[in-house]
Protein backbone atom coordinates (compact mmCIF):
# COMPACT_ATOMS: atom_id res chain seq x y z
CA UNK A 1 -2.00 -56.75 -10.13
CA UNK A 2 -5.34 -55.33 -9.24
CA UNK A 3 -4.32 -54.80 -5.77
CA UNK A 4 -1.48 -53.11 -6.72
CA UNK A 5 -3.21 -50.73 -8.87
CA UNK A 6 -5.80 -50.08 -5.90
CA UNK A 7 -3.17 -49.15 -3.46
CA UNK A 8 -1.81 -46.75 -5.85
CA UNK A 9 -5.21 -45.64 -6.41
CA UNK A 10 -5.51 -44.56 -2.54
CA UNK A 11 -1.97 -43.76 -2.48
CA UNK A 12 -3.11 -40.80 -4.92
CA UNK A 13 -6.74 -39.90 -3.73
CA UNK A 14 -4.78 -39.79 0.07
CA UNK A 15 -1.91 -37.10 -1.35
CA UNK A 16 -4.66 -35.43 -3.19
CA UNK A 17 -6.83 -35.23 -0.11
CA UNK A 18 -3.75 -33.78 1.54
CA UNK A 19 -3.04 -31.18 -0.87
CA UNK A 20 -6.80 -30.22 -1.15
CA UNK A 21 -6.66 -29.50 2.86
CA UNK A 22 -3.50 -27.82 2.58
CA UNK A 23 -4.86 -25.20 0.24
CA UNK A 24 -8.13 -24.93 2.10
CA UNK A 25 -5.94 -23.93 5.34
CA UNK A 26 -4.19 -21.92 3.38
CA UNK A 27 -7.12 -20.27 1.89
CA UNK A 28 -8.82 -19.87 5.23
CA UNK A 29 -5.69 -18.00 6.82
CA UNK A 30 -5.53 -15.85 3.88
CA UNK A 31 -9.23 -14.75 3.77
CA UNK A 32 -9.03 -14.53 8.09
CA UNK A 33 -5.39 -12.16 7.08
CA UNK A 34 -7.37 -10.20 4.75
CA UNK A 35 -10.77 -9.53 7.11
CA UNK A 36 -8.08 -8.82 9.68
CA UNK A 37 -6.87 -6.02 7.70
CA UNK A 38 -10.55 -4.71 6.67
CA UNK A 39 -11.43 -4.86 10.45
CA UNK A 40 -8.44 -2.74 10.83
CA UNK A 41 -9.01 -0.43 8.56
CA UNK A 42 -12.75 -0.11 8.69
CA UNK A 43 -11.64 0.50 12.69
CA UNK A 44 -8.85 3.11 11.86
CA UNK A 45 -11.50 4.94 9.07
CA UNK A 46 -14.22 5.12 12.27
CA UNK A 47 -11.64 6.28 14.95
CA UNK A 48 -10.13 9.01 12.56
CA UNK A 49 -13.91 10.63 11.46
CA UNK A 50 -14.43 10.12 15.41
CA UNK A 51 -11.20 12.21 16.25
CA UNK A 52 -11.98 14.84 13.50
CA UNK A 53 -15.91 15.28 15.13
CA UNK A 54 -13.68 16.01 18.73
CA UNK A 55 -11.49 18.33 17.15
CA UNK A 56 -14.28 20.08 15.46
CA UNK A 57 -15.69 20.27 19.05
CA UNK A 58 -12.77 21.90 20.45
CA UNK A 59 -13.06 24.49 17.45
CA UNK A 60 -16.66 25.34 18.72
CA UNK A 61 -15.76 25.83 22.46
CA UNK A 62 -12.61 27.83 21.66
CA UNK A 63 -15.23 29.98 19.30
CA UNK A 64 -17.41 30.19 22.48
CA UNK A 65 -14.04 30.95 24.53
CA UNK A 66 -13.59 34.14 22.33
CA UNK A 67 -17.28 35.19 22.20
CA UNK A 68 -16.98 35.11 26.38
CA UNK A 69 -13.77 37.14 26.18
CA UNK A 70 -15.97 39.73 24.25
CA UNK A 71 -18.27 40.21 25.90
CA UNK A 72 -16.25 40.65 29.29
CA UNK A 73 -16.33 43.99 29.04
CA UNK A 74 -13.11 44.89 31.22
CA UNK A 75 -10.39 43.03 29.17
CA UNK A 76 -12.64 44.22 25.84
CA UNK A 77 -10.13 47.60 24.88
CA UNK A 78 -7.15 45.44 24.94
CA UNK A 79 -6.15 41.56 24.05
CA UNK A 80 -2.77 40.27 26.23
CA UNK A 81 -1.52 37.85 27.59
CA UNK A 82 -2.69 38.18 30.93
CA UNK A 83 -4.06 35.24 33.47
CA UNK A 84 -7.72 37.59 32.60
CA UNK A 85 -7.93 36.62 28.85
CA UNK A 86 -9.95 33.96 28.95
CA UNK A 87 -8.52 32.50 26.01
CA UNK A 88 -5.14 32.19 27.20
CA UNK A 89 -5.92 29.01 28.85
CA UNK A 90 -4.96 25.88 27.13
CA UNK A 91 -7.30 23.00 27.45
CA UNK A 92 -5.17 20.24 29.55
CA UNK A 93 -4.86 16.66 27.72
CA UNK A 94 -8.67 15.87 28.93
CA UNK A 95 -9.66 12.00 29.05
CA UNK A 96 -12.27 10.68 26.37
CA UNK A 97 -14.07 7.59 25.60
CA UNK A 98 -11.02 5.37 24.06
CA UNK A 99 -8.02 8.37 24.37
CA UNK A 100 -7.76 11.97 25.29
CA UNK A 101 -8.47 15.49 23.54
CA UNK A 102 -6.35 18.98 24.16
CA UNK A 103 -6.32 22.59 22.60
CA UNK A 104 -5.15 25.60 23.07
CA UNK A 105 -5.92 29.29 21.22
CA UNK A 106 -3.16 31.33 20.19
CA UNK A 107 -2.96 34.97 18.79
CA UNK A 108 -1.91 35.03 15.62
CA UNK A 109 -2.34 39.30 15.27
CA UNK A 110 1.05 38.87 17.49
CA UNK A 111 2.58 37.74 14.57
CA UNK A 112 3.72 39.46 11.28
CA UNK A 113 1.20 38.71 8.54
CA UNK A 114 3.54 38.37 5.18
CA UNK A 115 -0.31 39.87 3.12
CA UNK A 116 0.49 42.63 4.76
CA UNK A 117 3.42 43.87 1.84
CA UNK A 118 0.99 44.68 0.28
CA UNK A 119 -1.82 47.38 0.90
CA UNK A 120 -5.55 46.72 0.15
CA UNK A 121 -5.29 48.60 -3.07
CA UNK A 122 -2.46 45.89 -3.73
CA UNK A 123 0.59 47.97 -3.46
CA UNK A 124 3.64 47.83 -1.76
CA UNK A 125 3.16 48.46 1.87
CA UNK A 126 6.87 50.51 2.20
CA UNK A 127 6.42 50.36 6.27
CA UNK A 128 5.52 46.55 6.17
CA UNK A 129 8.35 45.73 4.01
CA UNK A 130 10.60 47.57 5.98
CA UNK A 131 9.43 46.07 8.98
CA UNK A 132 9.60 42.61 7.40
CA UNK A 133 13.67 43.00 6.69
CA UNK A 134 14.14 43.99 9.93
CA UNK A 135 12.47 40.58 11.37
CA UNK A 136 14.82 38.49 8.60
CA UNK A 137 17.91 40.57 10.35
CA UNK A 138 16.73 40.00 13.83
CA UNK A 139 16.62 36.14 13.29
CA UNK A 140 19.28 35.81 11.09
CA UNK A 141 18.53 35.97 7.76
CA UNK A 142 19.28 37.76 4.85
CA UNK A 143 16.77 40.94 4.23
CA UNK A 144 16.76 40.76 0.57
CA UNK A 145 14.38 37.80 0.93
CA UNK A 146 11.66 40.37 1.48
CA UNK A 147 11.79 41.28 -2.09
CA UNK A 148 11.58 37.75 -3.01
CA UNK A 149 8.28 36.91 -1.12
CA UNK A 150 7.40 40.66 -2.58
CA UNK A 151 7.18 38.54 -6.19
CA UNK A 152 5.71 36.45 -4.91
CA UNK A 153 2.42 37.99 -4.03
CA UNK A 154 2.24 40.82 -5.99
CA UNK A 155 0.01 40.58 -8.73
CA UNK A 156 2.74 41.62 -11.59
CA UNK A 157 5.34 39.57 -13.65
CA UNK A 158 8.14 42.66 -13.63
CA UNK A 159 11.46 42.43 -12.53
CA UNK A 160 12.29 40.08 -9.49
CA UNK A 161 12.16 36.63 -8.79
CA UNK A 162 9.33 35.91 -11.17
CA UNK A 163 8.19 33.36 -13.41
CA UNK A 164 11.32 33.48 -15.74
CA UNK A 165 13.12 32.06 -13.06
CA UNK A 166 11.05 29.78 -11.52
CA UNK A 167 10.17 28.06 -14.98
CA UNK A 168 13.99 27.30 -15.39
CA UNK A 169 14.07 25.27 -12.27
CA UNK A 170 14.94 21.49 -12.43
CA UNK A 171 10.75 21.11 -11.58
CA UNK A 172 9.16 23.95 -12.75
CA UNK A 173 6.75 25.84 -11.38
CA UNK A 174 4.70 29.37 -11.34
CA UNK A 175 5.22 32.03 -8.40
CA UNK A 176 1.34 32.62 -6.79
CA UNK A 177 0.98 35.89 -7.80
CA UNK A 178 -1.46 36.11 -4.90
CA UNK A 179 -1.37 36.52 -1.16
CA UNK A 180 -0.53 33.75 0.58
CA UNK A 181 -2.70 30.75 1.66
CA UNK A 182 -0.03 29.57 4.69
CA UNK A 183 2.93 30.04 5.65
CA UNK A 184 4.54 26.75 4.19
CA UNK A 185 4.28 28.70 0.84
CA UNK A 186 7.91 30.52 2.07
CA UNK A 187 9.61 26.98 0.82
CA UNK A 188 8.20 27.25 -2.51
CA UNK A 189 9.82 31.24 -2.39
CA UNK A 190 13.30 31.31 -3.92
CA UNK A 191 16.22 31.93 -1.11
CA UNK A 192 14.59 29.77 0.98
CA UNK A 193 14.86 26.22 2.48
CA UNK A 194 13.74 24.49 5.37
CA UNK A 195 16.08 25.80 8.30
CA UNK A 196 15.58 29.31 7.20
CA UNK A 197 12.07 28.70 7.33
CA UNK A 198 11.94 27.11 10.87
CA UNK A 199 13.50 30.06 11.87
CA UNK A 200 11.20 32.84 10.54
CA UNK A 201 7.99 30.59 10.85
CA UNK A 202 7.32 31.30 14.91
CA UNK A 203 7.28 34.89 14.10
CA UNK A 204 4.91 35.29 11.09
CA UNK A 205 1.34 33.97 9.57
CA UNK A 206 -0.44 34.17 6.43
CA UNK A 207 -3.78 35.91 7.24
CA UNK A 208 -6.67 35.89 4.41
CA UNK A 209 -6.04 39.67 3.50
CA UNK A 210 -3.85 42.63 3.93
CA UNK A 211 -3.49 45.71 5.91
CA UNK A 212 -3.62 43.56 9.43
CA UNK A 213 -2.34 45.55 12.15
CA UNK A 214 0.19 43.78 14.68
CA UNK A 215 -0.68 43.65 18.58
CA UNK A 216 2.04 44.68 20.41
CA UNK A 217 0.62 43.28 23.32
CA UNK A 218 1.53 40.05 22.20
CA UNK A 219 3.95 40.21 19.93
CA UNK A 220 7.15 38.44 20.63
CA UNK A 221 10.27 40.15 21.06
CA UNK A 222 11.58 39.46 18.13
CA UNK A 223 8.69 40.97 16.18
CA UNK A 224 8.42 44.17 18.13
CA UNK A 225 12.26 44.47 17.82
CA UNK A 226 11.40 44.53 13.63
CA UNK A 227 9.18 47.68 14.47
CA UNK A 228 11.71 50.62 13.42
CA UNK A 229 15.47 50.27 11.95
CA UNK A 230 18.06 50.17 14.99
CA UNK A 231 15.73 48.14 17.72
CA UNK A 232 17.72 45.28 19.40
CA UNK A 233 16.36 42.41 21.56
CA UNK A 234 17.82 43.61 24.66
CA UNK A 235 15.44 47.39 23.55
CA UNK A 236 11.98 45.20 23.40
CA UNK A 237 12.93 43.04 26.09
CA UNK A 238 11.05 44.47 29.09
CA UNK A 239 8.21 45.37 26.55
CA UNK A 240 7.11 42.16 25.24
CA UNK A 241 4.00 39.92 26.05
CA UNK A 242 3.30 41.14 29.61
CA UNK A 243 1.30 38.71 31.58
CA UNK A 244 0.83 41.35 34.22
CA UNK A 245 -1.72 44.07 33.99
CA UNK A 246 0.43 47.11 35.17
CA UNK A 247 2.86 45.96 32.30
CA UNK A 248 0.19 46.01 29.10
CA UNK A 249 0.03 48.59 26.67
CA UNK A 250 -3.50 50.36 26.75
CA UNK A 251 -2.99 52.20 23.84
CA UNK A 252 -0.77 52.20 20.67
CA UNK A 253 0.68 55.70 22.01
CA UNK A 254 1.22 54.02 25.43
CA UNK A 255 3.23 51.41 23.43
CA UNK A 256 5.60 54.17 21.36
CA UNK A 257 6.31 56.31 23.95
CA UNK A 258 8.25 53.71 25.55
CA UNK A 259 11.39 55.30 26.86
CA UNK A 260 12.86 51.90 25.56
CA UNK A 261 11.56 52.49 21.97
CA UNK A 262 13.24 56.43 22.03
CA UNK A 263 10.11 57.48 19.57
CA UNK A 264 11.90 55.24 16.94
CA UNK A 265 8.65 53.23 15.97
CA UNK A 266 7.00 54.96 13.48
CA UNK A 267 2.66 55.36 13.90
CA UNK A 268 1.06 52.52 11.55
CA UNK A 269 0.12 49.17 11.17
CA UNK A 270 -0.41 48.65 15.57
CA UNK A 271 -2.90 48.04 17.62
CA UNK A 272 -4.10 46.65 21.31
CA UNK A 273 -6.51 44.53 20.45
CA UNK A 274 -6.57 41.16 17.73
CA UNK A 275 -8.60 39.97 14.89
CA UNK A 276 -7.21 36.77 14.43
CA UNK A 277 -6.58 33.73 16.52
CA UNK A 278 -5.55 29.99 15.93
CA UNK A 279 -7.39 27.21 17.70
CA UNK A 280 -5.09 23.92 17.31
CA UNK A 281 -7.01 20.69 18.70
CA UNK A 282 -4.75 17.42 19.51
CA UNK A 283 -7.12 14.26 19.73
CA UNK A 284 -6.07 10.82 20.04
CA UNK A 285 -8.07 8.31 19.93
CA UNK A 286 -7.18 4.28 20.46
CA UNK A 287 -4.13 4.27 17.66
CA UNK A 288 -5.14 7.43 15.61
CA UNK A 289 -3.84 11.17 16.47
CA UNK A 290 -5.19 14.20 14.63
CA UNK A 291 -4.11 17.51 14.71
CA UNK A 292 -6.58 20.03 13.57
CA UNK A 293 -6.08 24.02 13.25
CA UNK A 294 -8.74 26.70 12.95
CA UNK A 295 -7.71 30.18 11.95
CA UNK A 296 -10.91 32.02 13.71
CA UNK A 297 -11.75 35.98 12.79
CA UNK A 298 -13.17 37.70 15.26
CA UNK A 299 -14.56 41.27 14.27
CA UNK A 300 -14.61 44.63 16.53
CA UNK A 301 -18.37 44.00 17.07
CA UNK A 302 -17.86 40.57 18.60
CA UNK A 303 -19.07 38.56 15.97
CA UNK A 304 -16.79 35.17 14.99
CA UNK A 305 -16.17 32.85 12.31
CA UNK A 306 -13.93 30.28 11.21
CA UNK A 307 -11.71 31.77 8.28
CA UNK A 308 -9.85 28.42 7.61
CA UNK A 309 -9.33 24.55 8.75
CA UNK A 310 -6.84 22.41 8.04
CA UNK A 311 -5.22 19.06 9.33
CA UNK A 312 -2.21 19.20 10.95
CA UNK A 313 0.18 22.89 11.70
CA UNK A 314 -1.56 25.78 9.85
């Protein structure tokens, strides 16, 4: 009987033994899973603060890129896209320890700034916002959604698409009341949704203030065709971003005088040169990618600074 009992004894101190190893190995791969994943993520946290320090890097060169464009003294009266704008040369996908960096700087005084419906007193701008219904005709979209993004900024609650109806929407919310911070702001503006936005976006930017002047040196066709009432695409065809320097308007009159344009763009809101420019930095490094955008000022006495940065499309 006492043998019995003994082999029963061992019977259960051997299962016991078994399940007390079991759990240990499954302890162990849980705890080896888990430092896995901190590894991982301690690695993913390094290579993304890595990225961003690259990215910031490509931000300083393109503000050195602009500062040498400055101060080059023949291409200083006019900004264009010509092969002698030092800035129109896109950094190349460049190889870096564990991936690869690119960049490019883009002219964002080519574009229609939506701040600019409004003056710097903070009135309608009547030239801008006709201007801006002739860009929603020219790519297909209705012009009364210039009044619309007119609420929107303007600093009064009257009349419009104003807080009465946004406040009724299935998720409420309050128009800005404010110039706009980015473009993406246009989905929030009622009439619009995301493939009317994808179509005006190319065209237009959301600079920090008002009264910007558009460079008709390198403003796309479809922006130069919004210029007076009655332009077509075919009109601004031959006129838009020349690359070649017998082509490039030297002066605002040089531009209007077009026989093309047959004095139909009225004097205002033009000019040769830029203010504003967009340095966008693409860094990848081992599994992580990061975008980064710079929206970069550059004054009439050469001096620079970064306005705004942001992760990802401005």
């Amino acid at each position: 009987m006492a043998m019995r009992n003994n082999r029963g004894q061992r019977g259960v101190a051997l299962i016991t033994a078994v399940l007390v190893t079991a759990l240990a190995a499954v302890i162990a791969v849980a705890l080896a899973a888990r430092q896995q994943v901190d590894i991982r993520r301690t690695g993913n946290v390094l290579e993304l603060e890595q990225a961003y320090q690259y990215a910031k890097g490509v931000e300083i060169m393109a503000l050195q890129v602009l500062k040498l464009d400055w101060d080059n003294t023949n291409t200083r009266s006019q900004d264009w896209l010509g092969k002698e704008e030092l800035w129109t040369n896109p950094l190349p996908p460049t190889e870096i320890e564990g991936g690869q960096l690119a960049g490019l700087i883009e002219d964002m005084s080519g574009r229609f700034n939506i701040n600019s419906l409004l003056d710097g007193e903070g009135n309608v701008d009547n030239l801008a916002l006709e201007r801006f219904k002739n860009l929603l005709t020219v790519v297909g979209l209705q012009p009364d959604l210039a009044n619309a993004v007119l609420d929107w900024i303007d600093t009064n609650s009257d009349g419009g698409a104003e807080d009465g109806l946004y406040l009724g929407l299935e998720i409420p919310y309050r128009t800005a009341n404010a110039l706009m911070a980015s473009t993406s702001e246009l989905l929030l503006v009622q009439g619009f949704d995301l493939e009317s936005y994808r179509k005006l976006a190319p065209f237009v930017v959301a600079l920090p203030e008002s009264g910007t002047k558009i460079n008709v040196n390198t403003a796309p066709k479809e922006v130069l065709a919004s210029l007076a009432n009655g332009l077509t695409l075919n009109d601004v065809e031959s006129l838009a971003q020349p690359t070649e320097s017998a082509n490039k308007h030297n002066t605002v009159n040089d531009f209007m005088t077009k026989p093309a344009l047959n004095s139909r763009v009225k004097e205002g809101g033009l000019a040769v040169t830029s203010d504003y420019f967009m340095a966008t930095a693409d860094v990848q490094i081992g599994r992580t990618t990061v975008r980064m955008s710079s929206l970069i000022y550059r004054k009439q006495d050469g001096t620079l600074w970064t306005k705004m940065r942001a992760r990802g499309a401005y």
